[in-house]
Protein backbone atom coordinates (compact mmCIF):
# COMPACT_ATOMS: atom_id res chain seq x y z
CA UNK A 1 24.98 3.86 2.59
CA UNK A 2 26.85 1.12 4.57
CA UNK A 3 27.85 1.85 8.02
CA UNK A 4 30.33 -0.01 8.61
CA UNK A 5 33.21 -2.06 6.90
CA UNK A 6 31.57 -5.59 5.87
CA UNK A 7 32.36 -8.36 8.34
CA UNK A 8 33.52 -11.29 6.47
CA UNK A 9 31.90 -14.54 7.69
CA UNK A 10 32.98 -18.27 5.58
CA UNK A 11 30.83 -17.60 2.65
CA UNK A 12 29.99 -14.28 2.07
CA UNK A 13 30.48 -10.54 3.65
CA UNK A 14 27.94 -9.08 6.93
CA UNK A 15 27.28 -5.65 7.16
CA UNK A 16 24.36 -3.20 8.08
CA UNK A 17 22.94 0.03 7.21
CA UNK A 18 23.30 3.84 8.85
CA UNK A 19 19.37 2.78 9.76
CA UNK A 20 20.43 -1.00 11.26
CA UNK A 21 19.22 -3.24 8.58
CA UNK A 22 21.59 -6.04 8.15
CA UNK A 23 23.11 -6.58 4.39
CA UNK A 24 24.70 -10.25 3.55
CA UNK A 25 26.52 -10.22 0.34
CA UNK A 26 26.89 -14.35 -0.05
CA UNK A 27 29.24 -15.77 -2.24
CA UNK A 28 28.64 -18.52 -4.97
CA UNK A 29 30.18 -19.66 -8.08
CA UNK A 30 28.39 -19.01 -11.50
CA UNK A 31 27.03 -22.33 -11.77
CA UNK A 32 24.87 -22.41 -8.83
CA UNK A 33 23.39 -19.07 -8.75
CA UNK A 34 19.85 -20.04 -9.42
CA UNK A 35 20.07 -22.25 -6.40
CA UNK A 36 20.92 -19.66 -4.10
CA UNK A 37 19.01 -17.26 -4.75
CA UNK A 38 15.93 -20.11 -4.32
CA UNK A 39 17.26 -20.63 -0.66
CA UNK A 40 18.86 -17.39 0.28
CA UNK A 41 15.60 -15.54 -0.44
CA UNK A 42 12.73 -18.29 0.71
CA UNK A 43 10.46 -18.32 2.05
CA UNK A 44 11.31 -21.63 3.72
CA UNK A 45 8.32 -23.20 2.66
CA UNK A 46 8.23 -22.80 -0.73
CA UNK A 47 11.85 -24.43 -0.82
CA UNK A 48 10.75 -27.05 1.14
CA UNK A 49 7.82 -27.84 -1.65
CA UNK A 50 10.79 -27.86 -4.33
CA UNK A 51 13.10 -29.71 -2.22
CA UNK A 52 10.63 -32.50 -1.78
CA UNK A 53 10.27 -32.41 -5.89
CA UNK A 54 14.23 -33.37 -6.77
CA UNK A 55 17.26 -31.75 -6.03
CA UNK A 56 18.39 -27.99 -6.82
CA UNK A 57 20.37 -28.30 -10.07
CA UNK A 58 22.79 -26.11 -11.71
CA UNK A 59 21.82 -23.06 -13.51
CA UNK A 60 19.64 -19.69 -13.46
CA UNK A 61 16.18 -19.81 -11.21
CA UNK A 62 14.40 -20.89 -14.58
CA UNK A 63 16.37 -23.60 -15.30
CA UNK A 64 15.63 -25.06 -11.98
CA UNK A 65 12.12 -25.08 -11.79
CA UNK A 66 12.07 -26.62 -15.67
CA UNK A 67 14.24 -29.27 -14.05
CA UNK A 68 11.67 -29.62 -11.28
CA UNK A 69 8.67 -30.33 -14.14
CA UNK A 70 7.59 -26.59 -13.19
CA UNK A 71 6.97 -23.10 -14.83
CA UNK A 72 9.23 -20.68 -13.31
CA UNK A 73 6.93 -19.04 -10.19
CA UNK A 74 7.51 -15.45 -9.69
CA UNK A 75 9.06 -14.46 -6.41
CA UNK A 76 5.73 -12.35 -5.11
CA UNK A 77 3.79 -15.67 -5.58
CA UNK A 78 6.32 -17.96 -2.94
CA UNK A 79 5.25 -16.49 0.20
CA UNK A 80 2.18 -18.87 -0.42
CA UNK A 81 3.46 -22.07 0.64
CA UNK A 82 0.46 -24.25 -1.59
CA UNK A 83 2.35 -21.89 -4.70
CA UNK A 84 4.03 -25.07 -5.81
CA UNK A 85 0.72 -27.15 -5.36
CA UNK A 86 -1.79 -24.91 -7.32
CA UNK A 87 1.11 -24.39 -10.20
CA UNK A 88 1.59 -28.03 -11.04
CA UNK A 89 -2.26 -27.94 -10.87
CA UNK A 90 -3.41 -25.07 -12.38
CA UNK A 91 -0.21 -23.30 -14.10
CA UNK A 92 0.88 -19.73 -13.06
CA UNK A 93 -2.47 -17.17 -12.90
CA UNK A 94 -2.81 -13.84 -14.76
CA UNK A 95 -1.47 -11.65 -12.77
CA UNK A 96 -1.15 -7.22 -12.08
CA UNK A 97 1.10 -5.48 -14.61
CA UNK A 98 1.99 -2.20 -14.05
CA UNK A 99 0.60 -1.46 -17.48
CA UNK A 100 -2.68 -3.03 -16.72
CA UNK A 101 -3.38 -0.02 -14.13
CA UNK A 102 -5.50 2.80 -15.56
CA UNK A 103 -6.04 5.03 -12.57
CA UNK A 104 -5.58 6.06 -8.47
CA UNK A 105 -8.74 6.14 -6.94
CA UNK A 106 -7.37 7.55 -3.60
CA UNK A 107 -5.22 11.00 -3.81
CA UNK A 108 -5.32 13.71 -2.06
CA UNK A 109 -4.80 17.84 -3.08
CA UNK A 110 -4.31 20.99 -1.43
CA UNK A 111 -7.63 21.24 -0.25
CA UNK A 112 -6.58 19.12 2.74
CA UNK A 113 -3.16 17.97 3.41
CA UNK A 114 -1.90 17.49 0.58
CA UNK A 115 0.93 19.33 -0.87
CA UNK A 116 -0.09 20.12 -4.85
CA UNK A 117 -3.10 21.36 -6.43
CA UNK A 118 -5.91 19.78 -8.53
CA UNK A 119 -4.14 20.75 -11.46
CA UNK A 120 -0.53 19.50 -10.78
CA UNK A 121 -2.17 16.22 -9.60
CA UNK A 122 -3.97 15.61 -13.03
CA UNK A 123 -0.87 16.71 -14.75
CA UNK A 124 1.40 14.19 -13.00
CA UNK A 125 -1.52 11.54 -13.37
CA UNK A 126 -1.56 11.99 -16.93
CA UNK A 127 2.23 12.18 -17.59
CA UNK A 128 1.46 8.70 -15.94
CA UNK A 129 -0.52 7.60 -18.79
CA UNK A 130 -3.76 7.14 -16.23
CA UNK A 131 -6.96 7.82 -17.77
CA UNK A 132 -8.75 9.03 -14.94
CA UNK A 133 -7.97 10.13 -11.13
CA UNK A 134 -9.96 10.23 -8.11
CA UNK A 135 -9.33 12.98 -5.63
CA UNK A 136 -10.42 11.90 -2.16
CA UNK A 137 -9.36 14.58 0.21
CA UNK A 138 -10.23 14.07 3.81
CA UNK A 139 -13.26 14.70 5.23
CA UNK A 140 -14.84 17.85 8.12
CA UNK A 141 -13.85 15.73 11.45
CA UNK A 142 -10.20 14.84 10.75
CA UNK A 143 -9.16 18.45 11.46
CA UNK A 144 -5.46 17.88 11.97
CA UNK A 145 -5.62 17.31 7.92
CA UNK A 146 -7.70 20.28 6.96
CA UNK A 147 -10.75 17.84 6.32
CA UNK A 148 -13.06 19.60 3.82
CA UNK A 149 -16.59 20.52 4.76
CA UNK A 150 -19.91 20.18 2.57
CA UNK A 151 -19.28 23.27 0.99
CA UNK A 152 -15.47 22.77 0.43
CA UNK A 153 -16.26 20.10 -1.05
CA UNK A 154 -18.94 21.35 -3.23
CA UNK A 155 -16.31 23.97 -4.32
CA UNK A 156 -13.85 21.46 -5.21
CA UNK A 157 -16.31 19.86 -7.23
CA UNK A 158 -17.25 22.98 -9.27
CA UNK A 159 -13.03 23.39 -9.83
CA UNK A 160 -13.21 19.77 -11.14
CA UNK A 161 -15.83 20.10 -13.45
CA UNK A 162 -14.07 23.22 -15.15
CA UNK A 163 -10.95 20.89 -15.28
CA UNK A 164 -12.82 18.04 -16.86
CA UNK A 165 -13.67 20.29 -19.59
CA UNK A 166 -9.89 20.38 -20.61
CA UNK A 167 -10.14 16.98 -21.72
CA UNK A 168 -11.53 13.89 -23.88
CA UNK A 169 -9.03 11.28 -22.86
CA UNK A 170 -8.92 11.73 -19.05
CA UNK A 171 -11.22 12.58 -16.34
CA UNK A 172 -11.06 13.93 -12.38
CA UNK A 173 -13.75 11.77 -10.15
CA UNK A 174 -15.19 13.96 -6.99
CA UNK A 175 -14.47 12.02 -4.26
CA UNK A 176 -13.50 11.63 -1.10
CA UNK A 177 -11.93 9.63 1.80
CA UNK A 178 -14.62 9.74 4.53
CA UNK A 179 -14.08 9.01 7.82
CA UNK A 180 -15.90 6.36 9.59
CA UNK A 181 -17.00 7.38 12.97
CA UNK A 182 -17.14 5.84 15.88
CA UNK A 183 -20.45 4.15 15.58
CA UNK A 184 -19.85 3.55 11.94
CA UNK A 185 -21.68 6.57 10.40
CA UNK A 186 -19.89 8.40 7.59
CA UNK A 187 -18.39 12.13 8.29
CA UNK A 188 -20.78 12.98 5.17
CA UNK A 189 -24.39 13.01 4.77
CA UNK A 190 -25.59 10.43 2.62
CA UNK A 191 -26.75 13.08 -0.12
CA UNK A 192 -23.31 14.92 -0.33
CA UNK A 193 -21.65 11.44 -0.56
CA UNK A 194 -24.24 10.41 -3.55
CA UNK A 195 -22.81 13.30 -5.38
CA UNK A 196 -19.24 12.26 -5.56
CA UNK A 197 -18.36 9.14 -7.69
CA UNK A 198 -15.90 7.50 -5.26
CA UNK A 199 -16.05 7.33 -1.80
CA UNK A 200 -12.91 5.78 0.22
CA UNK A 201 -14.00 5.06 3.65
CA UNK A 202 -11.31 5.42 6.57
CA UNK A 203 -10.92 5.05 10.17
CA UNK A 204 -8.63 7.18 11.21
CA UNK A 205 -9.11 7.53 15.12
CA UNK A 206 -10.57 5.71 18.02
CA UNK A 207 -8.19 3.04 17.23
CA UNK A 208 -8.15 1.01 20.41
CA UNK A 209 -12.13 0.07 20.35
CA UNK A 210 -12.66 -3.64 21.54
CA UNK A 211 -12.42 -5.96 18.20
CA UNK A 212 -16.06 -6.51 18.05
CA UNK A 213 -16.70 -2.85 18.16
CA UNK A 214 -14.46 -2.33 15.28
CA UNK A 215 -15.46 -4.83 13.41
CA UNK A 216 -19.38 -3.72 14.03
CA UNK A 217 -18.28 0.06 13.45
CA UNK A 218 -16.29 -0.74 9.54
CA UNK A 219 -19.54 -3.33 8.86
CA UNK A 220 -21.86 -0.41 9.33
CA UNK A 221 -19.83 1.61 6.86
CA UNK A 222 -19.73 -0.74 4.43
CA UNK A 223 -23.18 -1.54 4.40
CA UNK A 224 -23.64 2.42 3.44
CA UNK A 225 -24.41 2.02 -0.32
CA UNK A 226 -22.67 5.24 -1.03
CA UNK A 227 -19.28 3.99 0.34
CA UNK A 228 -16.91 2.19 -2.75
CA UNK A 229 -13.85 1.26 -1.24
CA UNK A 230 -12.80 0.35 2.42
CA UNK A 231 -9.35 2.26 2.65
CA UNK A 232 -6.08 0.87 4.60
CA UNK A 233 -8.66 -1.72 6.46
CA UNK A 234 -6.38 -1.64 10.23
CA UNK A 235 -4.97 1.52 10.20
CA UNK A 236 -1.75 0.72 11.22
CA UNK A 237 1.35 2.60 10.39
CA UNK A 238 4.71 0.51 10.02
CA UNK A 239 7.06 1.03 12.96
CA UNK A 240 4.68 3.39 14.60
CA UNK A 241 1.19 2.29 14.99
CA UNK A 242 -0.13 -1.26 15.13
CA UNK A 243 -3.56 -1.99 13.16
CA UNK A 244 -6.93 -2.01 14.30
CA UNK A 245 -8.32 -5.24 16.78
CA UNK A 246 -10.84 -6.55 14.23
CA UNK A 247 -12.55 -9.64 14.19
CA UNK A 248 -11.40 -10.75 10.48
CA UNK A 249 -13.29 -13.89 9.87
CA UNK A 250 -16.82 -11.95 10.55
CA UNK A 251 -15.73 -8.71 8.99
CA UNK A 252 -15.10 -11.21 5.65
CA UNK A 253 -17.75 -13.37 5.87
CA UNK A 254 -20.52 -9.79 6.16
CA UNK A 255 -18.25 -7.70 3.99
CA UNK A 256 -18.10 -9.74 0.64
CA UNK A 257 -21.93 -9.04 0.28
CA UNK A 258 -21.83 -5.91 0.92
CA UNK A 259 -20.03 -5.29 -2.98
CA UNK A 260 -17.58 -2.81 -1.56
CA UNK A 261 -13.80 -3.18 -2.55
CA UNK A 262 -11.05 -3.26 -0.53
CA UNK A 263 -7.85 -1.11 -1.05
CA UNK A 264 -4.51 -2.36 -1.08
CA UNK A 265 -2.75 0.77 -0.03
CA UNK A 266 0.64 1.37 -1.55
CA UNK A 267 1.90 4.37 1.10
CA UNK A 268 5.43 2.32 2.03
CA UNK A 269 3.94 4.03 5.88
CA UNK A 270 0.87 1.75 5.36
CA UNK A 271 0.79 -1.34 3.16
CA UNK A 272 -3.06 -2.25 3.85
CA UNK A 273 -4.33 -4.33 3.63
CA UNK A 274 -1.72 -7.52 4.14
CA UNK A 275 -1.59 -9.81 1.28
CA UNK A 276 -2.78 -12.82 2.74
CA UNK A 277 -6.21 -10.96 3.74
CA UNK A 278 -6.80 -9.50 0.40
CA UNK A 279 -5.87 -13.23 -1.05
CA UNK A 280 -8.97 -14.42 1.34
CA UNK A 281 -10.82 -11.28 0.27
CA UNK A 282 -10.44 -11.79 -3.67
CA UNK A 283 -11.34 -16.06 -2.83
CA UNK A 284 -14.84 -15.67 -1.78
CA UNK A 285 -15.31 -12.90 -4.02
CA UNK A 286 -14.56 -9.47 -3.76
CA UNK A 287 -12.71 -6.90 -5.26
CA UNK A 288 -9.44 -4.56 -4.47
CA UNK A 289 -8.54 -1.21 -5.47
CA UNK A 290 -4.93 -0.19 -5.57
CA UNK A 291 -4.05 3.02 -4.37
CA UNK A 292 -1.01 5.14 -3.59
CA UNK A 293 -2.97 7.40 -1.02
CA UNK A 294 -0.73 10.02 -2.76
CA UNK A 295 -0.24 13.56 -0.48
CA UNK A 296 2.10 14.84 -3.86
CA UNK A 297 2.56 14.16 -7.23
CA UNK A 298 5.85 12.08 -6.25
CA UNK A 299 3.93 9.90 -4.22
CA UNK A 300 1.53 8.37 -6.64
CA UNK A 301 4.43 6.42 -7.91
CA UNK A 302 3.57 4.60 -4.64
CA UNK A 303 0.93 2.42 -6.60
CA UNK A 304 4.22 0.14 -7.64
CA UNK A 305 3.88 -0.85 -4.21
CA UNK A 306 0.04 -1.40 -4.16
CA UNK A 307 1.18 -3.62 -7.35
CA UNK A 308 3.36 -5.74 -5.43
CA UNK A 309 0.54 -5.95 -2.76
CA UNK A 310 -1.84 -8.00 -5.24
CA UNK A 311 0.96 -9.61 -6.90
CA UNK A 312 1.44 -11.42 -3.43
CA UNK A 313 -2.04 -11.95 -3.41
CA UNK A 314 -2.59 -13.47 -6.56
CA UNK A 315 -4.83 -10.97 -8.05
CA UNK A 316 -5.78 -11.25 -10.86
CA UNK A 317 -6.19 -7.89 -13.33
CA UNK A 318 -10.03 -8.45 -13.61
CA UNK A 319 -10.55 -8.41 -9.66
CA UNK A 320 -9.27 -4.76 -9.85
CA UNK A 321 -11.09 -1.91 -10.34
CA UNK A 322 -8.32 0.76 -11.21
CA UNK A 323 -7.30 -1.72 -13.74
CA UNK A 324 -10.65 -1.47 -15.75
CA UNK A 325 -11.54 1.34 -18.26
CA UNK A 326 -13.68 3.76 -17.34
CA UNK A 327 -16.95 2.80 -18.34
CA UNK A 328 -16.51 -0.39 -16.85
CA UNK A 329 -15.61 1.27 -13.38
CA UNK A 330 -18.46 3.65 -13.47
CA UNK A 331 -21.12 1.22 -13.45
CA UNK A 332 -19.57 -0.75 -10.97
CA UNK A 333 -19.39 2.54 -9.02
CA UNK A 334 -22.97 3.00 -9.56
């Protein structure tokens, strides 16, 4: 809802949100709609790169870029400002449909803090058409989120089993999100962790380590050949908690040979990691898994986001490992 009546300005309408986000309406006549949404929604590079082509004709955004002796580039794809560069060169790359995903590899249940069972989670999942789910509840230290213990764990394994049984066309992994602590060990014993097939591995406190310590701390984990996936790399939490001081350039240049993936969380609170890390990730190498870090089955339609993550990125659908059947995605795991 608006929050006030809109402010007209010469060529268009200001207003702003009950939260304080300002809202332009800008006016235009039919003809030249293409061109403003090209400069009214940027970025400023990637107009510049078109502007240096020819002028901004008449017409829808399509149109335009024919005009310009280009395919039309996709709005996630223009924060990159060598877009225009690598099109003319290369054409546009494959990139992450929404239909292309074929599981979440980080939810959580009731046996931590989430707020619906195994059951209700694997129903929503498979109302989503996924064929398989894993569920990564936290692990013994983070006790402000019921983190399981061995046994828990061991139990919730035994419930998932019985549940697998239910099905031929979808599967529950055992898995968890493991914190990493302090000195980089996992919250998990190495032979509990080789009985689950995913392990997410999280920092979730000591945030304000020196970079170098950080970076040595999520190195260590990573290097643990039990550990899958590297979950929201910093940390941070939009608006509320700034990411982790880590020394980026080191963490990629060690990381990529460890195999593990990174995650592109989709939690709107998290968005982690950034696009233009995960593009450098995915460049020399490595793979992503998008997540929705789902606490209830509403929130694991927060994988669109995770979509629009990689989109940014240029990922392409092979470089993901929800995106790959199962088989495929268990012998990676192993």
């Amino acid at each position: 809802s608006l929050l006030d009546t809109p402010f007209q300005t010469a060529d268009g309408w200001l207003t702003h949100t009950a939260r304080g986000c300002p809202v332009y309406f800008h006016r235009t006549e039919p003809g030249f709609i293409g061109r403003t949404m090209i400069e009214w929604t940027g970025p400023e590079g990637h107009v510049s790169a078109l502007k240096a082509r020819g002028e901004l004709g008449l017409g829808d955004e399509t149109d335009i870029y024919r005009t310009l002796g280009l395919p039309w580039i996709p709005p996630e794809l223009r924060s990159w400002d060598g877009a225009v560069a690598w099109v003319e060169q290369h054409g546009l790359p494959p990139l992450v449909e929404a239909d292309r995903i074929l599981g979440d590899l980080h939810a959580h249940t009731t046996f931590s803090d989430g707020a619906n069972s195994l059951e209700e989670m694997a129903a929503a999942a498979r109302q989503k058409g996924y064929r398989y789910l894993a569920i990564t509840d936290h692990s013994q230290s983070l006790k402000v989120a019921r983190g399981l213990s061995p046994q828990g764990l061991m139990e919730q394994g035994r419930q998932i089993d019985e549940l697998n049984r239910q099905w031929d066309d979808f599967r529950l992994l055992k898995g968890t999100e493991c914190d990493i602590l302090t000195d980089g060990r996992m919250d998990f014993p190495d032979e509990v962790l080789a009985e689950l097939d995913v392990v997410v591995a999280s920092v979730h406190g000591q945030f304000d380590l020196p970079a170098e310590q950080q970076t040595d701390r999520i190195l260590t984990a990573m290097r643990n050949p039990h550990v899958d996936i590297i979950g929201h790399l910093t940390g941070r939490l939009l608006l509320k908690r700034s990411g982790l001081a880590v020394n980026w350039e080191r963490l990629l240049a060690a990381g990529i040979g460890t195999g593990t993936a990174l995650e592109m969380n989709g939690s709107p609170h998290r968005l982690d990691a950034s696009p233009e890390k995960a593009m450098q990730w995915i460049r020399q190498g490595g793979r992503v898994s998008l997540d929705s870090d789902s606490h209830t089955i509403g929130e694991l339609s927060y994988m669109r986001h995770g979509i629009r993550l990689a989109r940014r990125a240029w990922v392409p659908p092979d470089r993901v490992l929800n995106a790959q059947p199962w088989p495929v995605l268990q012998e990676w795991l192993r």
